[in-house]
N, C-alpha and C. Protein backbone atom coordinates (compact mmCIF):
# COMPACT_ATOMS: atom_id res chain seq x y z
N UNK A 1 26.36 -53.33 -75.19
CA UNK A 1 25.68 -52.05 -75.09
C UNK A 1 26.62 -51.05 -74.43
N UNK A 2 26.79 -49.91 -74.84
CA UNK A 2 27.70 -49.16 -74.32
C UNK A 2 26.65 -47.68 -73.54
N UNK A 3 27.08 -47.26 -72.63
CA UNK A 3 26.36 -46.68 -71.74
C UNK A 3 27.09 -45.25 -71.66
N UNK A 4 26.47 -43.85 -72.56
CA UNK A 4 27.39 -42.26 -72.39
C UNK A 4 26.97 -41.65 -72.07
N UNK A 5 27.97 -40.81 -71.21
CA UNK A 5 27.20 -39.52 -70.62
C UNK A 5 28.02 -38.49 -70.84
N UNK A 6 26.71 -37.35 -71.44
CA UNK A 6 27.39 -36.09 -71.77
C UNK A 6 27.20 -34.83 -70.79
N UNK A 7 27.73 -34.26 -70.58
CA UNK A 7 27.36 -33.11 -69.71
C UNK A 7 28.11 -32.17 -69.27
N UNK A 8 27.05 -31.15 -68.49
CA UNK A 8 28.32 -29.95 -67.89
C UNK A 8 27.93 -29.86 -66.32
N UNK A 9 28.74 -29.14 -66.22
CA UNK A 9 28.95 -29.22 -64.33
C UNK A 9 29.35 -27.76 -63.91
N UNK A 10 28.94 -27.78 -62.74
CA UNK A 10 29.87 -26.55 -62.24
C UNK A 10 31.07 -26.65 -62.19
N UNK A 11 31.94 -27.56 -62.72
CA UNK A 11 33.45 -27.54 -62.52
C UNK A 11 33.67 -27.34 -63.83
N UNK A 12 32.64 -27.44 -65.18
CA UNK A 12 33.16 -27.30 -66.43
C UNK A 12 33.14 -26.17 -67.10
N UNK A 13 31.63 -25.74 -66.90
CA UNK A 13 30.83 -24.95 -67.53
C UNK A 13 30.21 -23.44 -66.44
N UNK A 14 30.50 -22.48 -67.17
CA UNK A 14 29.56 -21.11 -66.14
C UNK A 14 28.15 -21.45 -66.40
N UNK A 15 27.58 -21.37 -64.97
CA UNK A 15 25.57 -20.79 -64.98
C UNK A 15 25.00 -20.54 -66.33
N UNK A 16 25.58 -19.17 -66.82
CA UNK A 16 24.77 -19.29 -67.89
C UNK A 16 24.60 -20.36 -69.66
N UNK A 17 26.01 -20.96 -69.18
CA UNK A 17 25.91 -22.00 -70.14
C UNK A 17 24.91 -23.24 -69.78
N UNK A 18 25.03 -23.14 -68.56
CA UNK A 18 24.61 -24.68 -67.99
C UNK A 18 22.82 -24.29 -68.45
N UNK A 19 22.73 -23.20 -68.38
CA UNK A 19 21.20 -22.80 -68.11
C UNK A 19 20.78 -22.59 -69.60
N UNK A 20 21.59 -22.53 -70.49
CA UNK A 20 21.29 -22.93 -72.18
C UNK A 20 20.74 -24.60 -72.66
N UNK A 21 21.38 -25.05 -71.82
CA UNK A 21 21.12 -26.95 -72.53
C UNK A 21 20.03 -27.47 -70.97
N UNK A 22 19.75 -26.62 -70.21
CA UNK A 22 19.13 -26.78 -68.72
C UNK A 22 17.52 -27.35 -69.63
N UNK A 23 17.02 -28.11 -68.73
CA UNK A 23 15.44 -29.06 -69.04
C UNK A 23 14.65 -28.46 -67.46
N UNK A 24 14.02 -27.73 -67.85
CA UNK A 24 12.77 -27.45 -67.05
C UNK A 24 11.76 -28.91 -66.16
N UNK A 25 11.73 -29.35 -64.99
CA UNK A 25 11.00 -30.27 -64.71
C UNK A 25 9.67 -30.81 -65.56
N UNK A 26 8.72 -29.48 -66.06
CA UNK A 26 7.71 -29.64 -66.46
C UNK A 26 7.78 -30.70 -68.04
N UNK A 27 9.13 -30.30 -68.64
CA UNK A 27 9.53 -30.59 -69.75
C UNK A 27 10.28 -31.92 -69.94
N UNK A 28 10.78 -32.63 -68.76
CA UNK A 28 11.48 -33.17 -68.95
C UNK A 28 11.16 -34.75 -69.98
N UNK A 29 9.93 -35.34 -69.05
CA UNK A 29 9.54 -36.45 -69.71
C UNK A 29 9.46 -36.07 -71.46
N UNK A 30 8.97 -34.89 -71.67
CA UNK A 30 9.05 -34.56 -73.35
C UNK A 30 10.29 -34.74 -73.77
N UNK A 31 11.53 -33.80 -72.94
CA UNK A 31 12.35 -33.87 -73.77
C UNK A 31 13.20 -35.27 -73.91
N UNK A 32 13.00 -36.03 -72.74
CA UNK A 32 14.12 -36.90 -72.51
C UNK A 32 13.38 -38.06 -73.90
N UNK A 33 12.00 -37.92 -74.22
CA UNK A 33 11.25 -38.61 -75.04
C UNK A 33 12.22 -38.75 -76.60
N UNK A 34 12.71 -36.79 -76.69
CA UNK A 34 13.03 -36.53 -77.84
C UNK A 34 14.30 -37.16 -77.95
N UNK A 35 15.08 -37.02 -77.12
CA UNK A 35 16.47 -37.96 -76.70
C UNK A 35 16.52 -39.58 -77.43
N UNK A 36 15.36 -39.99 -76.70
CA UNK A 36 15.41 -41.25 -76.44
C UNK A 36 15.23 -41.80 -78.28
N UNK A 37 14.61 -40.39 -78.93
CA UNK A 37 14.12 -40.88 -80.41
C UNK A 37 15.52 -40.81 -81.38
N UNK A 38 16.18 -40.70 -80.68
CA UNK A 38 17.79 -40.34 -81.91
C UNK A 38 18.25 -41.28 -82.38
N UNK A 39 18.71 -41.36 -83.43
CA UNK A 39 19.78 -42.52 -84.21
C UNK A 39 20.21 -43.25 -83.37
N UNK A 40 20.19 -44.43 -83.11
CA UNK A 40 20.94 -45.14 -82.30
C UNK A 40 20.97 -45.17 -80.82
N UNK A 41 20.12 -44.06 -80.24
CA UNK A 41 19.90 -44.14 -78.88
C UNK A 41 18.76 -45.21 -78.58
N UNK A 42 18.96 -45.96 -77.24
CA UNK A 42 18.03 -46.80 -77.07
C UNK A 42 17.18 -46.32 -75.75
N UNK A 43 17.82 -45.90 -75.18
CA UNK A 43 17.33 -45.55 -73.44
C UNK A 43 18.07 -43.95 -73.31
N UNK A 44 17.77 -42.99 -72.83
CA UNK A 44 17.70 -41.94 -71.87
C UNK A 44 17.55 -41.45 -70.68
N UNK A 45 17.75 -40.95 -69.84
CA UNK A 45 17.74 -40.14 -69.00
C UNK A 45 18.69 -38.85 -68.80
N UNK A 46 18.07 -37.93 -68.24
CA UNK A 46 18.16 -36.64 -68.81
C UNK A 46 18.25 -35.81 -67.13
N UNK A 47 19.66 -35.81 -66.25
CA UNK A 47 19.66 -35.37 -64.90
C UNK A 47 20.21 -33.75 -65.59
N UNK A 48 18.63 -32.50 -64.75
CA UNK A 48 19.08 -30.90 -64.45
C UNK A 48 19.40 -30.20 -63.52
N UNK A 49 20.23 -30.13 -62.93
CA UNK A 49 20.01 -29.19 -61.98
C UNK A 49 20.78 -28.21 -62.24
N UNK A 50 20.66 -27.33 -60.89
CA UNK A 50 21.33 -25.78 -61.01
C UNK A 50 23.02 -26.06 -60.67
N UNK A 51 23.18 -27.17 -60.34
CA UNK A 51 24.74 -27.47 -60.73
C UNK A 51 24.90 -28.35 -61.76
N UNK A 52 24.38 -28.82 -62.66
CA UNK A 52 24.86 -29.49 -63.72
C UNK A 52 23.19 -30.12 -65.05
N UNK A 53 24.07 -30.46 -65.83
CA UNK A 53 22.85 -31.20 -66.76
C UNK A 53 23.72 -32.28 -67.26
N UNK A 54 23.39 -33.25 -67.24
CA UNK A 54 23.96 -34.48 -67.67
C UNK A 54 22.76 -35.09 -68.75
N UNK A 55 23.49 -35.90 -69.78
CA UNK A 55 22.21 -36.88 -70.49
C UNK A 55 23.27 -38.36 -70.67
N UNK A 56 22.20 -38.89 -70.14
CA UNK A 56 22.82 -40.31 -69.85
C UNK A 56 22.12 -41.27 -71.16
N UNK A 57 22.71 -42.28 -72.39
CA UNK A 57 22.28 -42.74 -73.43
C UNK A 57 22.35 -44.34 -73.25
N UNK A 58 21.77 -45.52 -73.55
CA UNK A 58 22.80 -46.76 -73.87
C UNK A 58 22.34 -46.56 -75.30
N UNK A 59 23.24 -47.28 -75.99
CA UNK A 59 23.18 -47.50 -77.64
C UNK A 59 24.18 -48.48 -78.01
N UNK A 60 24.31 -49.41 -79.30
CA UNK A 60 24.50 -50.17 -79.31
C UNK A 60 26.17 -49.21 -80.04
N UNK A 61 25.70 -47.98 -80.97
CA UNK A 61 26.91 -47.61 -81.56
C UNK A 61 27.16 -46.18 -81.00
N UNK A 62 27.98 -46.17 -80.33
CA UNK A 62 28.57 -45.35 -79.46
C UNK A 62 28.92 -43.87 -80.41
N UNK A 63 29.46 -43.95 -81.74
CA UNK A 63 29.84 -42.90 -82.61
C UNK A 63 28.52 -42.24 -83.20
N UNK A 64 27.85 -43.18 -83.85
CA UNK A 64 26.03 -42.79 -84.30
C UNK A 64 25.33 -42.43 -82.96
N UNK A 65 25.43 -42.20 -81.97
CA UNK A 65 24.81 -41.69 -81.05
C UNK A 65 25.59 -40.43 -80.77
N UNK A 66 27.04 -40.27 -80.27
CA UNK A 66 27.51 -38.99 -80.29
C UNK A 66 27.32 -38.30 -80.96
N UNK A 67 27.32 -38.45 -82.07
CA UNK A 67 26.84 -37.12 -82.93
C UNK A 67 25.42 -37.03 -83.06
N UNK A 68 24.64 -37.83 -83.07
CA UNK A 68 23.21 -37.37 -83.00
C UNK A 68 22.86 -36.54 -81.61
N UNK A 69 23.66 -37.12 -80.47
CA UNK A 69 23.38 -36.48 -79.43
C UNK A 69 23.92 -35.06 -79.73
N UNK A 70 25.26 -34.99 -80.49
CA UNK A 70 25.62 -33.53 -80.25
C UNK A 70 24.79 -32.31 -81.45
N UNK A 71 24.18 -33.37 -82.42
CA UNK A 71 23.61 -32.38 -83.02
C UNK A 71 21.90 -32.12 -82.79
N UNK A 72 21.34 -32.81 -81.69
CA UNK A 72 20.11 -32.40 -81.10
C UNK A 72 20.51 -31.40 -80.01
N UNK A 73 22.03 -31.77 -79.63
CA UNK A 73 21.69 -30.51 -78.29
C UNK A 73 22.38 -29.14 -79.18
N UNK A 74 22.68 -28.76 -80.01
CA UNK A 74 23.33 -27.79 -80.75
C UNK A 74 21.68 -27.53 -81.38
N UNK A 75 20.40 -28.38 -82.22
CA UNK A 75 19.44 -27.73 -82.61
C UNK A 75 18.62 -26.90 -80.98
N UNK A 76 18.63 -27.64 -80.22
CA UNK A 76 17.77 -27.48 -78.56
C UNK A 76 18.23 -26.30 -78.48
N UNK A 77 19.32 -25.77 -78.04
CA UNK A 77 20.12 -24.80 -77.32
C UNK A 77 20.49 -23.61 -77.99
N UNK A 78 20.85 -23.80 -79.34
CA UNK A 78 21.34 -22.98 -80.26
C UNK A 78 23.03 -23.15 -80.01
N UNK A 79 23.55 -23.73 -79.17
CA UNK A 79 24.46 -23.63 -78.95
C UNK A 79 25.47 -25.55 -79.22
N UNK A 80 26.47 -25.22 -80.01
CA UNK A 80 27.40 -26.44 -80.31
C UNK A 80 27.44 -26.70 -78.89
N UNK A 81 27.86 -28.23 -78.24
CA UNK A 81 28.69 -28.97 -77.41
C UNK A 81 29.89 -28.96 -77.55
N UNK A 82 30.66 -28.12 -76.88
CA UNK A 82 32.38 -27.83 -77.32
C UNK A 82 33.16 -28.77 -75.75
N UNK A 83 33.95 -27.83 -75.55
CA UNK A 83 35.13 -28.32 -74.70
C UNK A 83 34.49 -28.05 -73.51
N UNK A 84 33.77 -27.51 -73.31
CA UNK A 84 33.11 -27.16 -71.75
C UNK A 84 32.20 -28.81 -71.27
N UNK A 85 31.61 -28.93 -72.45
CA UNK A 85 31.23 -30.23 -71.96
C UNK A 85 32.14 -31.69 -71.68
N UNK A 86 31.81 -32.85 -71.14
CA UNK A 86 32.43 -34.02 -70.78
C UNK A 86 31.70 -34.87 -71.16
N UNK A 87 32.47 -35.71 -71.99
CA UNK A 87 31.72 -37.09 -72.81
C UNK A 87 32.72 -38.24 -71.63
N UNK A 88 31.49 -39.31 -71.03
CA UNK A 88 32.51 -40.18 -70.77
C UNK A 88 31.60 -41.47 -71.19
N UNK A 89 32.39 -42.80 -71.94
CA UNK A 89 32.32 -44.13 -71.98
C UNK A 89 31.74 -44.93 -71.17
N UNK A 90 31.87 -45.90 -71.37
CA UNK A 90 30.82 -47.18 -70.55
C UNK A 90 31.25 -47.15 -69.27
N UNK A 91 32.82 -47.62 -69.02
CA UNK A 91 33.27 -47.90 -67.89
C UNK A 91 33.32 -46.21 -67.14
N UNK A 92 33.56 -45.01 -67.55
CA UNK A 92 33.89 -43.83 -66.74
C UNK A 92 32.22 -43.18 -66.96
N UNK A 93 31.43 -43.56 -67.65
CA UNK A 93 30.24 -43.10 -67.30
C UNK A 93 29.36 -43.64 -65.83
N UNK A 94 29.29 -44.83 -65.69
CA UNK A 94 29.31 -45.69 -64.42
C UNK A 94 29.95 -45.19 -63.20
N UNK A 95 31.11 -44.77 -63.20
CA UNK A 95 32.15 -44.06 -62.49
C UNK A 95 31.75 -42.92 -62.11
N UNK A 96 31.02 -41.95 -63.11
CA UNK A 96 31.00 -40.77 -62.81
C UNK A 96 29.39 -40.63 -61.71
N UNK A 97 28.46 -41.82 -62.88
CA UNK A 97 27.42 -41.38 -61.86
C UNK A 97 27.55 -41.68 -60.52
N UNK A 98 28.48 -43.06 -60.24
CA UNK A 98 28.29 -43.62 -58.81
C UNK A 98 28.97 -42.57 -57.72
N UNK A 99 29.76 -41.94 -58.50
CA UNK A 99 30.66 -40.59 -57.54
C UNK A 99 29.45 -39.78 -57.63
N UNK A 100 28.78 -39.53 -58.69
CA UNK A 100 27.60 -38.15 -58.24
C UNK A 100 26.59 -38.95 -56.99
N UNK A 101 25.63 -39.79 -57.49
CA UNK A 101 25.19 -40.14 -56.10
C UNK A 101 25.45 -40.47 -54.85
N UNK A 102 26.94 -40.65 -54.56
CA UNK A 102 27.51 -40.37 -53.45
C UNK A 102 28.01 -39.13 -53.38
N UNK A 103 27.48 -38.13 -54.04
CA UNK A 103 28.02 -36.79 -53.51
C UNK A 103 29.34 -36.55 -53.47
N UNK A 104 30.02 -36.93 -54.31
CA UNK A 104 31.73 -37.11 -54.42
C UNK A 104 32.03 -36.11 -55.78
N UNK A 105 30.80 -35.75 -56.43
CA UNK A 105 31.10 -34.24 -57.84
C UNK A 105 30.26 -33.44 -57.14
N UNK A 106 30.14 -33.33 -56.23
CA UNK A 106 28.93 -32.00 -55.76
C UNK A 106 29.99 -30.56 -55.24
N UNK A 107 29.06 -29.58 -55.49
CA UNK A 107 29.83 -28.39 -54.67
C UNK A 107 30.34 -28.61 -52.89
N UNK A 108 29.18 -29.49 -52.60
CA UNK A 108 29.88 -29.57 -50.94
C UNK A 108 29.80 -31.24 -50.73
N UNK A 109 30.97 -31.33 -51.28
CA UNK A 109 31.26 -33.21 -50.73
C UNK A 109 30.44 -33.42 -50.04
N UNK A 110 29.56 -34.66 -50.86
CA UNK A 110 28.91 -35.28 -49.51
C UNK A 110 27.22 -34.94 -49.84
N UNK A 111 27.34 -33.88 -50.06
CA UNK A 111 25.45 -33.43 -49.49
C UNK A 111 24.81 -34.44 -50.25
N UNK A 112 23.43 -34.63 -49.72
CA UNK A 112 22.38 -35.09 -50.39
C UNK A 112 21.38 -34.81 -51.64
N UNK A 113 21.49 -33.54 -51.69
CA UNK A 113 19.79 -33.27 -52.44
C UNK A 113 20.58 -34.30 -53.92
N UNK A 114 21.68 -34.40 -54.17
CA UNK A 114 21.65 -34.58 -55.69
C UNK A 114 21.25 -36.12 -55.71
N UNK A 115 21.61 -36.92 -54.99
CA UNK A 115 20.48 -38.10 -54.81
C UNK A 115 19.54 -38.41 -55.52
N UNK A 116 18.92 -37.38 -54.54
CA UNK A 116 17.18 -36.74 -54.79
C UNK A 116 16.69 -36.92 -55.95
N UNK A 117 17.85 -35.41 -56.53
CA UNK A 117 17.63 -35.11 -58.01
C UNK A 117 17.69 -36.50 -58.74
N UNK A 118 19.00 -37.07 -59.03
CA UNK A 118 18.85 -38.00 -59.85
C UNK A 118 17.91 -39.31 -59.83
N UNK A 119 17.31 -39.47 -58.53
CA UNK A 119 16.66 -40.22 -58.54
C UNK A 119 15.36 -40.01 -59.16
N UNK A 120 14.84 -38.82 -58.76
CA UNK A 120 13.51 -38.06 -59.85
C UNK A 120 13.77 -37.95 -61.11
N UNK A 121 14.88 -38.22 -61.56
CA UNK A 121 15.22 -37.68 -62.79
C UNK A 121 14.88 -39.08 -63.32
N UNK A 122 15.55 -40.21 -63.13
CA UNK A 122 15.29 -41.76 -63.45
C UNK A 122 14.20 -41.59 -63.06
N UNK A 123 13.67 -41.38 -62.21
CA UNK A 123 11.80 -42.39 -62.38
C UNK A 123 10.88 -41.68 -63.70
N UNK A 124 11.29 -40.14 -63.46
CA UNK A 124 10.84 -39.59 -65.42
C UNK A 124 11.13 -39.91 -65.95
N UNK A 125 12.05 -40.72 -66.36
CA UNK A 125 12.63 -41.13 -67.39
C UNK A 125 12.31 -42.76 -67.54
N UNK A 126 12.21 -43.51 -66.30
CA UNK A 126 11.49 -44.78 -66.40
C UNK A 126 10.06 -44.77 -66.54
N UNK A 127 9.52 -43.77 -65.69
CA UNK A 127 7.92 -43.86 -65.91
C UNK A 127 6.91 -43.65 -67.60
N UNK A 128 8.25 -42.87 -68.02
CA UNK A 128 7.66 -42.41 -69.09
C UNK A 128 8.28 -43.48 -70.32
N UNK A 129 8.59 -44.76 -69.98
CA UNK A 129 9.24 -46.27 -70.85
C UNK A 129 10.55 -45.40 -71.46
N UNK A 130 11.53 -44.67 -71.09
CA UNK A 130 12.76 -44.46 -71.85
C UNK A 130 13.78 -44.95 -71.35
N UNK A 131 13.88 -45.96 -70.28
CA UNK A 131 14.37 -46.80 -70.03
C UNK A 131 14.20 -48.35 -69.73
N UNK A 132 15.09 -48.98 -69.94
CA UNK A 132 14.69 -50.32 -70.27
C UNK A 132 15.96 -51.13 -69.16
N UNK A 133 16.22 -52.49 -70.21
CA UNK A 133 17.31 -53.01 -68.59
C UNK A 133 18.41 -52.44 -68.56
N UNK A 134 19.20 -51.78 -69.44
CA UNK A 134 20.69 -51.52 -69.16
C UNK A 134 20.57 -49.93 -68.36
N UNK A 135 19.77 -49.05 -68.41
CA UNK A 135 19.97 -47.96 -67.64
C UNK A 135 18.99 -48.15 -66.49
N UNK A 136 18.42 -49.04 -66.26
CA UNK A 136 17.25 -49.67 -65.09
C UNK A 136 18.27 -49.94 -64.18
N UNK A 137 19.53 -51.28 -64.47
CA UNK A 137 20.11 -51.93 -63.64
C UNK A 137 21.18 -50.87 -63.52
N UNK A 138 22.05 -50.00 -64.18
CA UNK A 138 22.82 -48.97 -63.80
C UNK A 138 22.27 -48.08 -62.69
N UNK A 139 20.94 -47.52 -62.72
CA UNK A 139 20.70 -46.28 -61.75
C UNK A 139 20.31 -47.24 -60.57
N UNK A 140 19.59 -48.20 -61.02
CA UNK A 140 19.15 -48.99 -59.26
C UNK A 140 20.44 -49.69 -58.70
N UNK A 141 21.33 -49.54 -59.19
CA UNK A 141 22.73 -50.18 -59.09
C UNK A 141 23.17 -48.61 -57.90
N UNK A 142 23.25 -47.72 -59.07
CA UNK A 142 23.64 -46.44 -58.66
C UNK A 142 23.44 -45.99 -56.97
N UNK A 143 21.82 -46.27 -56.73
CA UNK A 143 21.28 -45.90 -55.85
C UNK A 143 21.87 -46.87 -54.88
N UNK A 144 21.87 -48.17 -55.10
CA UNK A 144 22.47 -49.49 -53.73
C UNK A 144 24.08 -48.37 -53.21
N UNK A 145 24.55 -48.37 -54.68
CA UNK A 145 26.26 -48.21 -54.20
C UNK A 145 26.28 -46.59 -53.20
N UNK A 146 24.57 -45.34 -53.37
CA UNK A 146 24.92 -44.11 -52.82
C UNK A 146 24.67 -44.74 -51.35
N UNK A 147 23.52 -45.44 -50.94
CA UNK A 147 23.04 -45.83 -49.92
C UNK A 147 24.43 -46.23 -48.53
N UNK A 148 24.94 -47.46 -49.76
CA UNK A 148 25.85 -47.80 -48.83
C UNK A 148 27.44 -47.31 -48.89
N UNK A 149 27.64 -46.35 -49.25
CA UNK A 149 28.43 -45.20 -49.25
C UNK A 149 28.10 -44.43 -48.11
N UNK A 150 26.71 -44.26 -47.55
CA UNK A 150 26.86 -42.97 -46.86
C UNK A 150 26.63 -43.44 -45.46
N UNK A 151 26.10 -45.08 -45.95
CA UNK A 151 25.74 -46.12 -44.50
C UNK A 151 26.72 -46.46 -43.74
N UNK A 152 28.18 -46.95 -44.84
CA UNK A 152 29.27 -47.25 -44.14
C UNK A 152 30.39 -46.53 -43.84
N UNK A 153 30.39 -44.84 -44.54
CA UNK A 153 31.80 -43.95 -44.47
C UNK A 153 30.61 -42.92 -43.59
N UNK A 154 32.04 -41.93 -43.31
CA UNK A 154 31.57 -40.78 -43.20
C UNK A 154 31.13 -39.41 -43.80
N UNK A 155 31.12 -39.75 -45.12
CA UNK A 155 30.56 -39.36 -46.13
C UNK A 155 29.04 -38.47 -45.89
């Protein structure tokens, strides 16, 4: 199972792009629903905030999911997924989230709320069955490795 994440950040993308492909709280369980229904996607979750939007996929075919992913967020947005965004793989998707929940991609090294965020973001996305074991054991994975990141550094 291969595990991708697409997204933009404040290091990639300006505000008002980020705020084109951005998921409203109220919306999210819907949309991450619509996610979760694509070619080849098996599981979803769908992290927004005002510094970034990420969509996190597992699927068994990594190519039949990129492009379905890129052509639902090009119908959503009106807008293609170009160079502003970041696609990363199994092993650097893992990578990237465990650096976001330790606050290691945030605007101020370190802070907390994005935690928060992603942790609300997974339980919408679990509560509402769009995840199953491979993005279950990644984010509760996620959460052990922010915990004891911030338990044992000075982080």
């Amino acid at each position: 199972m291969n595990i991708l994440c697409y997204g933009l950040s404040h290091r990639t993308a300006p505000v008002e792009l980020r705020e084109r492909f951005a998921v409203p709280d109220p919306r999210m369980a819907e949309v991450t629903a619509e996610m979760a229904a694509l070619e080849s996607v098996r599981e979803a979750v769908i992290i927004s905030t005002c510094n970034r939007v990420e969509y996190y996929v597992a699927t068994e075919d990594a190519s039949a999911s990129e492009r379905a992913v890129s052509e639902w967020l090009t119908r959503r947005s009106g807008h293609e997924p170009r160079e502003d965004f970041y696609r990363y793989d199994s092993r650097e998707s893992v990578r990237h989230l465990f650096r976001l929940v330790c606050g290691l991609d945030s605007m101020v090294v370190g802070e907390t709320e994005v935690f928060g965020q992603v942790k609300k973001a997974y339980q919408t996305a679990a509560a509402s069955g769009r995840t199953a074991a491979h993005l279950n054991r990644l984010f509760q994975r996620a959460f052990q490795v922010g915990k004891e990141v911030r338990s044992r550094t000075n982080i």
